[in-house]
Protein backbone atom coordinates (compact mmCIF):
# COMPACT_ATOMS: atom_id res chain seq x y z
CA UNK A 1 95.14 98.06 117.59
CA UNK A 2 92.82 100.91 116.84
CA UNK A 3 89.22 101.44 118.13
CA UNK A 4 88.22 104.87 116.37
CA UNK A 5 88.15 105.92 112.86
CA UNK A 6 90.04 108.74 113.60
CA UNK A 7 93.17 106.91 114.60
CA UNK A 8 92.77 104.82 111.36
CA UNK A 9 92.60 107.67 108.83
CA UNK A 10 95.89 109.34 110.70
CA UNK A 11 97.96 106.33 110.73
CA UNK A 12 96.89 106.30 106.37
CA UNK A 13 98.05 109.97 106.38
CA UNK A 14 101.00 109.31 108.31
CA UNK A 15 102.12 106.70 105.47
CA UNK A 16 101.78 109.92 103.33
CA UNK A 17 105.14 110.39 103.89
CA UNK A 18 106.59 107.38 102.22
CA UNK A 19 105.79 109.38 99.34
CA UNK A 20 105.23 107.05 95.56
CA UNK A 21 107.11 104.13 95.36
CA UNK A 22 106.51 102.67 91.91
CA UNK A 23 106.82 98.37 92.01
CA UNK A 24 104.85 95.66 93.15
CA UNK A 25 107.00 94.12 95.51
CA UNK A 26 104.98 95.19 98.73
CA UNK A 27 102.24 94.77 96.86
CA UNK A 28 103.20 90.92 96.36
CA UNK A 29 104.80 90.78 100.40
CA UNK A 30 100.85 92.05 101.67
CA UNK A 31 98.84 89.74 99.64
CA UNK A 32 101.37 86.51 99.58
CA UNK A 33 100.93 86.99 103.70
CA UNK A 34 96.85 87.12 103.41
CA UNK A 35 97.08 83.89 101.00
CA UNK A 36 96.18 85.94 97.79
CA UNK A 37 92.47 87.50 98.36
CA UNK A 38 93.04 89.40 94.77
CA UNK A 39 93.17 86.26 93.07
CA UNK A 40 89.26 85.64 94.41
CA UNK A 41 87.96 88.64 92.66
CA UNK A 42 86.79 88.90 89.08
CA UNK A 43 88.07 92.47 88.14
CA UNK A 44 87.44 94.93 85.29
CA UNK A 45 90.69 97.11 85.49
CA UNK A 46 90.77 100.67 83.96
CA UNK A 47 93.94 102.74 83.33
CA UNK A 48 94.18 106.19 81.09
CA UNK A 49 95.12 109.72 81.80
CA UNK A 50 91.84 111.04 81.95
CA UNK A 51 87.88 109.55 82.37
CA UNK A 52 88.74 106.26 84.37
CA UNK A 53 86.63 107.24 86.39
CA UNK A 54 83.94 108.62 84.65
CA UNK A 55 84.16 105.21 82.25
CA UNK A 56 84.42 103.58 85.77
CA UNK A 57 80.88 105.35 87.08
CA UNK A 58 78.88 104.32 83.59
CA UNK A 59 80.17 100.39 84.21
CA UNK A 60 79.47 100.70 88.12
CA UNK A 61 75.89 102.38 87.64
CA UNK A 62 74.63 100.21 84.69
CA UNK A 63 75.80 97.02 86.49
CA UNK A 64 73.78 97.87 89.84
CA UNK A 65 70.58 98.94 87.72
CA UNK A 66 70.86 95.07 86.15
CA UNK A 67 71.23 93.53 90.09
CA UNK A 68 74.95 93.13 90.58
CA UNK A 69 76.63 93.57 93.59
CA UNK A 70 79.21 96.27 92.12
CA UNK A 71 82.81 96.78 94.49
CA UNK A 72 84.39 100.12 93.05
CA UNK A 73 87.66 101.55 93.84
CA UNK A 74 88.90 104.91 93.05
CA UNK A 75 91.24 107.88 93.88
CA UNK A 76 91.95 110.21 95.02
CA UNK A 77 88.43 110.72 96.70
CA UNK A 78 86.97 114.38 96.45
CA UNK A 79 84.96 113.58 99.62
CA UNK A 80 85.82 111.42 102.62
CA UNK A 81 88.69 108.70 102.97
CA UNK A 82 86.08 106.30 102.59
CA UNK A 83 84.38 107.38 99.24
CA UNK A 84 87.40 105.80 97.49
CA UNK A 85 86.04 101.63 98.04
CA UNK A 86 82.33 101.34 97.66
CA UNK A 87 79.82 98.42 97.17
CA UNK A 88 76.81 99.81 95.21
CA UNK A 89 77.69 103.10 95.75
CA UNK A 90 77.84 102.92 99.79
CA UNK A 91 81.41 103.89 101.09
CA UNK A 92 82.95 101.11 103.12
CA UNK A 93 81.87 101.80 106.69
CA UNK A 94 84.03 103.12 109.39
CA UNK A 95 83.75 99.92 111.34
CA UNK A 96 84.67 97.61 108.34
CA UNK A 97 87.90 99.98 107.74
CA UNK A 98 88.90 99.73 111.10
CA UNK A 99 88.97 95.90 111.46
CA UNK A 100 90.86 95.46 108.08
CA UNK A 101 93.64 97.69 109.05
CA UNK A 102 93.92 96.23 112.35
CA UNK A 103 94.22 92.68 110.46
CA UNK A 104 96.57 94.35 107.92
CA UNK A 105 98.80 95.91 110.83
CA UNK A 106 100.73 92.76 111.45
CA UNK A 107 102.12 92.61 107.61
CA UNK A 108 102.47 96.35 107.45
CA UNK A 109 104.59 96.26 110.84
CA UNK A 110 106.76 93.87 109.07
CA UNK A 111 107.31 95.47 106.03
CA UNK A 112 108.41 98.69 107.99
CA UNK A 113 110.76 96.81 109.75
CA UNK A 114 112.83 95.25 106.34
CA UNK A 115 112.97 99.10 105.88
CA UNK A 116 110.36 98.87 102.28
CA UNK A 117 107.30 100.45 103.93
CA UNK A 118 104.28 100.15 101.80
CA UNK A 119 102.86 103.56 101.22
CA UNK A 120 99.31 104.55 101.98
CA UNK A 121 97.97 103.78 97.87
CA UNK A 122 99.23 100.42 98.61
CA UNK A 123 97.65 99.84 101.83
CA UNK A 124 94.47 100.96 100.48
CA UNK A 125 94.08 99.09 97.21
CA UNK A 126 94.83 96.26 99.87
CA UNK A 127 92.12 97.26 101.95
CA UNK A 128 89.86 97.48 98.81
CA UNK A 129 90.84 93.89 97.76
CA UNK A 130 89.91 92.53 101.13
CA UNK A 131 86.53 94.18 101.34
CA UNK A 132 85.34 93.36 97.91
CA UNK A 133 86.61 89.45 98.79
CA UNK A 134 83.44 87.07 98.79
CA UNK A 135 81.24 90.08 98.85
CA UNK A 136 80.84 91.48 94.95
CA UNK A 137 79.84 89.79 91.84
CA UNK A 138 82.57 92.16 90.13
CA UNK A 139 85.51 94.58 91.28
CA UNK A 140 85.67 97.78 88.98
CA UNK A 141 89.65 99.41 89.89
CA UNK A 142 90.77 102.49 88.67
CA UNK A 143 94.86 102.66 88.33
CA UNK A 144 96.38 105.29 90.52
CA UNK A 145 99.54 106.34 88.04
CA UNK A 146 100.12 104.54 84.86
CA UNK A 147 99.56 100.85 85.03
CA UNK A 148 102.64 98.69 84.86
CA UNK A 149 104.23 99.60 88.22
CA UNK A 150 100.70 101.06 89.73
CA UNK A 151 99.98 98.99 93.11
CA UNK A 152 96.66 98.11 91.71
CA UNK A 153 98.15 96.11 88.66
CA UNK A 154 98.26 92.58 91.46
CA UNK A 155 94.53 92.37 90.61
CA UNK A 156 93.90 89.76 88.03
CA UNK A 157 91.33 91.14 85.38
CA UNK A 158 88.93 89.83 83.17
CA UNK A 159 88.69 93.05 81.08
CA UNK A 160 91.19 95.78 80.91
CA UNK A 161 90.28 99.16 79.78
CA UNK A 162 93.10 102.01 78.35
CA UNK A 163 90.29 105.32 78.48
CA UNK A 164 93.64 107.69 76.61
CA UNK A 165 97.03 108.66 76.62
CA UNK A 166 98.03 112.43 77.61
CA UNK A 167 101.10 114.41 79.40
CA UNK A 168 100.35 113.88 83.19
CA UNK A 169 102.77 112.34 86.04
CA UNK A 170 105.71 112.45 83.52
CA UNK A 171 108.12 112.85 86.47
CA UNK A 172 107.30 109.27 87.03
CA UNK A 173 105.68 107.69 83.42
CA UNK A 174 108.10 109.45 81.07
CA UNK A 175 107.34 112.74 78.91
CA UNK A 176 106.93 111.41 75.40
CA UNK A 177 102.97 109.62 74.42
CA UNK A 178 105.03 106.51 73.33
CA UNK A 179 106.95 106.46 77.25
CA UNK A 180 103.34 107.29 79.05
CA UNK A 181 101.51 104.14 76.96
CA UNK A 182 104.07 101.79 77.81
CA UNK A 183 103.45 102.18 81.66
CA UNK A 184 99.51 102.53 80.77
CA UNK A 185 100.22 98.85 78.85
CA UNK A 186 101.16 97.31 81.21
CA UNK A 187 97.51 96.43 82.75
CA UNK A 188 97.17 94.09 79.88
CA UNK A 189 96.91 90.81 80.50
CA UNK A 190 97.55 87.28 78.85
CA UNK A 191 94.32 86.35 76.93
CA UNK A 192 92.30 88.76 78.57
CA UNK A 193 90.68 91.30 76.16
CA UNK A 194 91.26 95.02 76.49
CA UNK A 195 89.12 97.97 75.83
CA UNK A 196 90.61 101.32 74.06
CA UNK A 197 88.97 104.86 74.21
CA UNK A 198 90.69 107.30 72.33
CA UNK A 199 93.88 106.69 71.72
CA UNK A 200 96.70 108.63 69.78
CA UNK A 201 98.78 107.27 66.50
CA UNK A 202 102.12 106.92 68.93
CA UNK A 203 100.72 105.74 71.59
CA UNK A 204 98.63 103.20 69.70
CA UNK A 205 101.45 101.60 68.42
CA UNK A 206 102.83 100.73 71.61
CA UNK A 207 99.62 99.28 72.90
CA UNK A 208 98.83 97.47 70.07
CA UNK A 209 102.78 95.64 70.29
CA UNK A 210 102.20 94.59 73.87
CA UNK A 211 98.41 93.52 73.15
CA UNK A 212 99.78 91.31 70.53
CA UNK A 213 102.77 89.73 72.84
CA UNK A 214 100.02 89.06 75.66
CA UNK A 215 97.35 87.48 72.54
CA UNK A 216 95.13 90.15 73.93
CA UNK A 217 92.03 91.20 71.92
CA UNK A 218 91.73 94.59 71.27
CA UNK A 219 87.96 96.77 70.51
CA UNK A 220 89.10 100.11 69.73
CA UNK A 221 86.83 102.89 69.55
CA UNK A 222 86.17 104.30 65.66
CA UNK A 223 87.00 100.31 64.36
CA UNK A 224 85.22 98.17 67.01
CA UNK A 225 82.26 100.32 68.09
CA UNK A 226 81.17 103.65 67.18
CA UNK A 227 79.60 107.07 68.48
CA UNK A 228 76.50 108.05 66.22
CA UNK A 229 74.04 110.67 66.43
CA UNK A 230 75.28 112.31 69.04
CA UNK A 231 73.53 115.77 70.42
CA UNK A 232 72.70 118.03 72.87
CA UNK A 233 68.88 118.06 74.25
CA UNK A 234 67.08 121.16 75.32
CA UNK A 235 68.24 120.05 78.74
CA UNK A 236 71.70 120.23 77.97
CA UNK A 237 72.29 116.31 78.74
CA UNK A 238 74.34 114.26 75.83
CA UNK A 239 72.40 111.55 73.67
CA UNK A 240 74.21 109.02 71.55
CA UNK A 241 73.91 106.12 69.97
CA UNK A 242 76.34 103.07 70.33
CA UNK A 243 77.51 100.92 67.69
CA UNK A 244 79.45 97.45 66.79
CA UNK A 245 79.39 95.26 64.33
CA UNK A 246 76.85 93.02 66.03
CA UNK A 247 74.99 95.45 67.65
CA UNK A 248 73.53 99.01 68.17
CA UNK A 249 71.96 100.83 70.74
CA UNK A 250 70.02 104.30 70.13
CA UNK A 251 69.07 107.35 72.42
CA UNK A 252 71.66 106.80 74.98
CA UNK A 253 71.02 109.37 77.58
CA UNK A 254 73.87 110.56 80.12
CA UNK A 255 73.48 113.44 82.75
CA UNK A 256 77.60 114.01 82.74
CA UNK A 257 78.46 117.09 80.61
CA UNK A 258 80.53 117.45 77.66
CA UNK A 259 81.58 115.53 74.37
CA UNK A 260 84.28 113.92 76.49
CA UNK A 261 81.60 111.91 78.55
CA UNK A 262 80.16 110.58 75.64
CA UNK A 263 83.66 108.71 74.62
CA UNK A 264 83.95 107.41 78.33
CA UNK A 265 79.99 106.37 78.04
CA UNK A 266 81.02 104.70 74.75
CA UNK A 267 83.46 102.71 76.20
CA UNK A 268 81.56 102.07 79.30
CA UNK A 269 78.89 100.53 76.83
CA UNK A 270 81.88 98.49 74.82
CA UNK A 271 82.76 97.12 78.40
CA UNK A 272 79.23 96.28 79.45
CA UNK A 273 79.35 94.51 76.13
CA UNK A 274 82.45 92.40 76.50
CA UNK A 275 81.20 91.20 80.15
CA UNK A 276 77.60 89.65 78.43
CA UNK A 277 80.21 87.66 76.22
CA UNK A 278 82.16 86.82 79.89
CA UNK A 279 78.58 85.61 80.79
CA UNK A 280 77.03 88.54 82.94
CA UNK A 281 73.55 88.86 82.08
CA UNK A 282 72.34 92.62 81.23
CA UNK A 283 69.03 93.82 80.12
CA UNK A 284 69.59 97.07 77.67
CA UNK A 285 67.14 99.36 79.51
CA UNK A 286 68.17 98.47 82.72
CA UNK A 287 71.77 99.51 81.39
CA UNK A 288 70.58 102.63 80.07
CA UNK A 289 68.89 103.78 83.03
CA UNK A 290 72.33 103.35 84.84
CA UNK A 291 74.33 104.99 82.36
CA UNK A 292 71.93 107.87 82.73
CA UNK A 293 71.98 108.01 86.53
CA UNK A 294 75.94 107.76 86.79
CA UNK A 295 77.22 110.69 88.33
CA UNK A 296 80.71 111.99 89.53
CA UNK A 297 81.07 115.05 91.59
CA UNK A 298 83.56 117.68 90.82
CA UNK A 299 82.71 116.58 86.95
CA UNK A 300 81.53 119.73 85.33
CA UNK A 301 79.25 120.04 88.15
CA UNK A 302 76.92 122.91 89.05
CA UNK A 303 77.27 123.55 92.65
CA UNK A 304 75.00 127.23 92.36
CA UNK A 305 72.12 127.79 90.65
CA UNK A 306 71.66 131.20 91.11
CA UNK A 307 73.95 133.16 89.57
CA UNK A 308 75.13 129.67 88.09
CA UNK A 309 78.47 128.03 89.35
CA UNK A 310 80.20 125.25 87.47
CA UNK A 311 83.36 123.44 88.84
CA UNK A 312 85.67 120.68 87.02
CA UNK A 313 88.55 118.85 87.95
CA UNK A 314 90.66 119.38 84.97
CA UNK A 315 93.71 119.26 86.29
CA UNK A 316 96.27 118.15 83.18
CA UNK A 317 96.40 119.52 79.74
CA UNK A 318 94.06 116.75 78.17
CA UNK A 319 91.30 117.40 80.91
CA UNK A 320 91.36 121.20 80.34
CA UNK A 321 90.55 121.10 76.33
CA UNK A 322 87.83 118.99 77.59
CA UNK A 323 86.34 121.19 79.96
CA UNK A 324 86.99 124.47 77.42
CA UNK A 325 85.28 122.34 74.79
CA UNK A 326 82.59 121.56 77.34
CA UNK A 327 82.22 125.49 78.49
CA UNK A 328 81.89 126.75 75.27
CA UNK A 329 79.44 123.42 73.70
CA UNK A 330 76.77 123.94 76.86
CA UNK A 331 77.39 127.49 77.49
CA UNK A 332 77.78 129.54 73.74
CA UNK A 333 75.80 132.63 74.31
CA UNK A 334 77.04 133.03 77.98
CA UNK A 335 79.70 135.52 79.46
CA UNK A 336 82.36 133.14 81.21
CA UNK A 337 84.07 133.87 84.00
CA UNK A 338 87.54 131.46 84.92
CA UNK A 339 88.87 131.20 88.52
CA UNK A 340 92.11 128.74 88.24
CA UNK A 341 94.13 127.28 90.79
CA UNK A 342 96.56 124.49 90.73
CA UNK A 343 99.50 122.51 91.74
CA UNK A 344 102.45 124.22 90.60
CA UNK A 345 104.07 120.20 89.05
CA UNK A 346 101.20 120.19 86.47
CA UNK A 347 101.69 121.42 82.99
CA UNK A 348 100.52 124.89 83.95
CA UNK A 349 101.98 126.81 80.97
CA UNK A 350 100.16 124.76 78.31
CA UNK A 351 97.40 124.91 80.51
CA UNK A 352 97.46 128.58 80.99
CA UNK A 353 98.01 128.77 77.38
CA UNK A 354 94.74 127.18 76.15
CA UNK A 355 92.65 129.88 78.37
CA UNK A 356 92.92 131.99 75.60
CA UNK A 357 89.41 134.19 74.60
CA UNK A 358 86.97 131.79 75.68
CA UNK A 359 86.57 133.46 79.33
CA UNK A 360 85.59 137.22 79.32
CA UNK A 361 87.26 137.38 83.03
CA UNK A 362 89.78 135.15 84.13
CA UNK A 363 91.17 135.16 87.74
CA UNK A 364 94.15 133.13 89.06
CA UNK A 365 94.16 132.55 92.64
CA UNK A 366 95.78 129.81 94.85
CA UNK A 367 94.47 127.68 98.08
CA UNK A 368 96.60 125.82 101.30
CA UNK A 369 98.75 123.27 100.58
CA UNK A 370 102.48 123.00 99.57
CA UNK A 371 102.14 122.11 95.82
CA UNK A 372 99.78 124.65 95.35
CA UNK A 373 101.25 127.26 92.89
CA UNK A 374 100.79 131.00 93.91
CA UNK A 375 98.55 133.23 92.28
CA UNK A 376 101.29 135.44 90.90
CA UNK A 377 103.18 132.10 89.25
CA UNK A 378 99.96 131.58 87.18
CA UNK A 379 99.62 135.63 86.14
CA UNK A 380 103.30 135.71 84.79
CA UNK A 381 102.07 132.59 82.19
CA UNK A 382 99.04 134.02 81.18
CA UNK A 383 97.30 136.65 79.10
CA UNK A 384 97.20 140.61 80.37
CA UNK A 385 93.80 140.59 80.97
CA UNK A 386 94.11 137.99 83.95
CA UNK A 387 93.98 139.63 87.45
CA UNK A 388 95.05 137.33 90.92
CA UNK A 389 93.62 137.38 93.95
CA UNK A 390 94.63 134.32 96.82
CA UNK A 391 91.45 134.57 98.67
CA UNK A 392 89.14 131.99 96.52
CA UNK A 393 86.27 133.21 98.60
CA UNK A 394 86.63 136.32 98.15
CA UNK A 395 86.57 136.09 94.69
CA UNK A 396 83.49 133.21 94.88
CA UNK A 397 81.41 135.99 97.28
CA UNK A 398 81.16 139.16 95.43
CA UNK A 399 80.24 136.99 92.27
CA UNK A 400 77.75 135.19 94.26
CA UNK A 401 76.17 139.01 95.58
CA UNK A 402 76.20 140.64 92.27
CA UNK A 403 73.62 137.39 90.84
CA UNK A 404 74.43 138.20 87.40
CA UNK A 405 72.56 135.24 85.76
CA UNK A 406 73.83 136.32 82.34
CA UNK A 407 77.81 135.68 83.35
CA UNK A 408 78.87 131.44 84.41
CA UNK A 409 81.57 131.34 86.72
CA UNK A 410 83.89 128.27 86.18
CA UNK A 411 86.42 127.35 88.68
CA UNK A 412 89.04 124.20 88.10
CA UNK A 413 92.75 123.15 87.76
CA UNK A 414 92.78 120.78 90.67
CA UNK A 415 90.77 118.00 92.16
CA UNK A 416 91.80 119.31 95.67
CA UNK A 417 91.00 122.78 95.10
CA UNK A 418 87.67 121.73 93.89
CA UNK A 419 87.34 119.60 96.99
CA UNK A 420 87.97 122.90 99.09
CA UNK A 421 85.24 124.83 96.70
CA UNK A 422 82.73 121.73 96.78
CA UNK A 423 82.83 122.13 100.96
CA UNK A 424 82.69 126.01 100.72
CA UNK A 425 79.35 125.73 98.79
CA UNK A 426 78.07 122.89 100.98
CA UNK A 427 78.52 125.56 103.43
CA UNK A 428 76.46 128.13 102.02
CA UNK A 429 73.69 125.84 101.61
């Protein structure tokens, strides 16, 4: 039994090691042996490459702005263990994760001993399940990898969401669109209607078969609802309006950056849609003014005002044309300064490739941890005019000293290394 939080979050490392195991089978052996909490929970499941949980953030905020008692599970968590299972934006306490793991200990103790250890992913969405249980009005869960074989797919939705298709985890999904969808697919659901972001011709096709086989209805962004008017205010927040066939909602206001945001507000708004017709009762300002307050750090985020400091966790090929896009949208007239560092499994050529001339200095650079590719890996895929350096603060310092408010320094290509940067400038403050 453990007494400290400590104790609890190194026996979830420790399960680290188990590495992924794709499959629901300890998935099914965990919740059979706790007489099925998931099947309690009314769930709004969200799967896609990129903006789950951005698209997960617009449902969560607008939901708590119209009274509902909002259980939200995501990952990985850029800030504590505990940031990844909230209820209304309040991480589950240390107390409450300590008495579910000691109840969960039992099951876990006799999975290990069949020699099919659940990993620490599974034990968490577990954890998740059991704290939402009799407590929310609605679950909100992000997929970890894919969808089909992802331990989260044992919830039991009444709305699935596909936010896109793009080349990430194609060690494990496959590395064709058509090979990714199929895994993202398989979230859907018999009868229960699923929501589509931006979705490519191949991978369309796929969804669209297994939709049909499950009698699932599809609303598919550009045919079911629409992005109008969209623009960029003197503040540099998006506005949009939001269209279906039945309906349409003007100046939608959202403090995330970038054109991106505005397709996983979009869907957010086609999902708070679909749950009125599931009977939850929302008020259109009230939904507005969450939508507007929804906020993800890490997300294009400016961590340093002065000179100004952006960071993103773009970390596949999809999520860097968004940030670029981004850069170059809120930023035109402004020098731009890159530091990059990443895991060296990512697509890091393609990635590399799409720097290109929008930064005037780019620096690659690397951070602790055994994925993490050197500095000198990313330099010998890039352009000549990239220099290295593997001391990030370093780099970060001397830009911070010089205060050259005309020059933006942008630093992404993994949510960890942002995680390192985000605690560097929480530092400094």
């Amino acid at each position: 039994m453990y007494f400290q939080i400590d104790e609890v979050i190194d026996f979830l490392q420790t399960r680290t090691g188990f590495g992924i195991k794709p499959g629901l089978e300890r998935m099914d052996y965990m919740l059979k042996h706790l007489d099925h909490p998931e099947q309690q929970l009314k769930v709004v499941h969200i799967a896609g490459t990129n903006g789950k949980g951005s698209t997960l953030t617009f449902i969560k905020e607008a939901l708590v702005q119209n009274g509902y008692k909002v259980g939200s599970f995501t990952s990985p968590s850029i800030d504590r263990f505990n940031h990844q299972i909230q209820i209304n934006d309040q991480p589950i306490s240390d107390q409450s994760l300590i008495e579910i793991v000691n109840k969960l200990m039992p099951i876990i103790n006799q999975l290990d001993q069949t020699g099919d250890a659940p990993t620490e992913f599974e034990i968490t969405v577990v954890i998740a399940i059991l704290y939402f249980v009799s407590t929310v009005d609605i679950a909100l869960i992000e997929t970890g990898m894919g969808g089909r074989e992802d331990s989260t797919n044992s919830v039991l939705p009444i709305l699935t969401i596909i936010t896109n298709i793009g080349m990430d985890h194609v060690a494990f999904l496959g590395d064709t669109y058509e090979e990714i969808a199929n895994h993202k697919a398989g979230i859907i659901k018999q009868g229960v209607p699923i929501i589509l972001g931006d979705i490519n011709r191949e991978a369309l096709s796929i969804i669209a078969q297994v939709a049909s086989d499950k009698r699932a209805q599809i609303y598919q962004l550009n045919t079911d609802y629409q992005i109008l008017n969209q623009e960029l205010n003197r503040e540099n927040q998006e506005i949009f309006s939001f269209k279906t066939d039945e309906c349409k909602i003007d100046n939608i206001l959202i403090a995330m950056k970038g054109e991106h945001q505005i397709t996983n507000a979009a869907i957010a708004c086609m999902a708070l849609n679909q749950l009125t017709v599931l009977g939850y009762n929302l008020d259109i300002d009230s939904s507005k003014k969450g939508l507007q307050q929804a906020f993800i750090a890490g997300r294009f985020e400016k961590v340093y005002a002065n000179p100004t400091v952006i960071v993103d966790g773009a970390h596949n090929v999809e999520g860097f044309k968004a940030f670029i896009k981004a850069a170059n949208r809120i930023y035109p007239e402004k020098k731009k300064h890159l530091i990059f560092a990443a895991f060296e499994d990512k697509p890091l050529k393609k990635m590399a490739a799409l720097i290109g001339d929008n930064f005037e200095k780019i620096t690659f650079t690397s951070f602790d941890h055994s994925r993490a590719a050197k500095a000198e890996q990313l330099q010998e895929l890039s352009i000549d005019k990239a220099s290295i350096n593997n001391n990030w603060k370093q780099i970060i310092s001397s830009y911070i000293e010089e205060k050259d408010n005309e020059n933006i320094l942008f630093i992404t290509g993994s949510l960890y290394f942002i995680r390192l940067i985000r605690k560097y400038f929480e530092y400094l403050k």
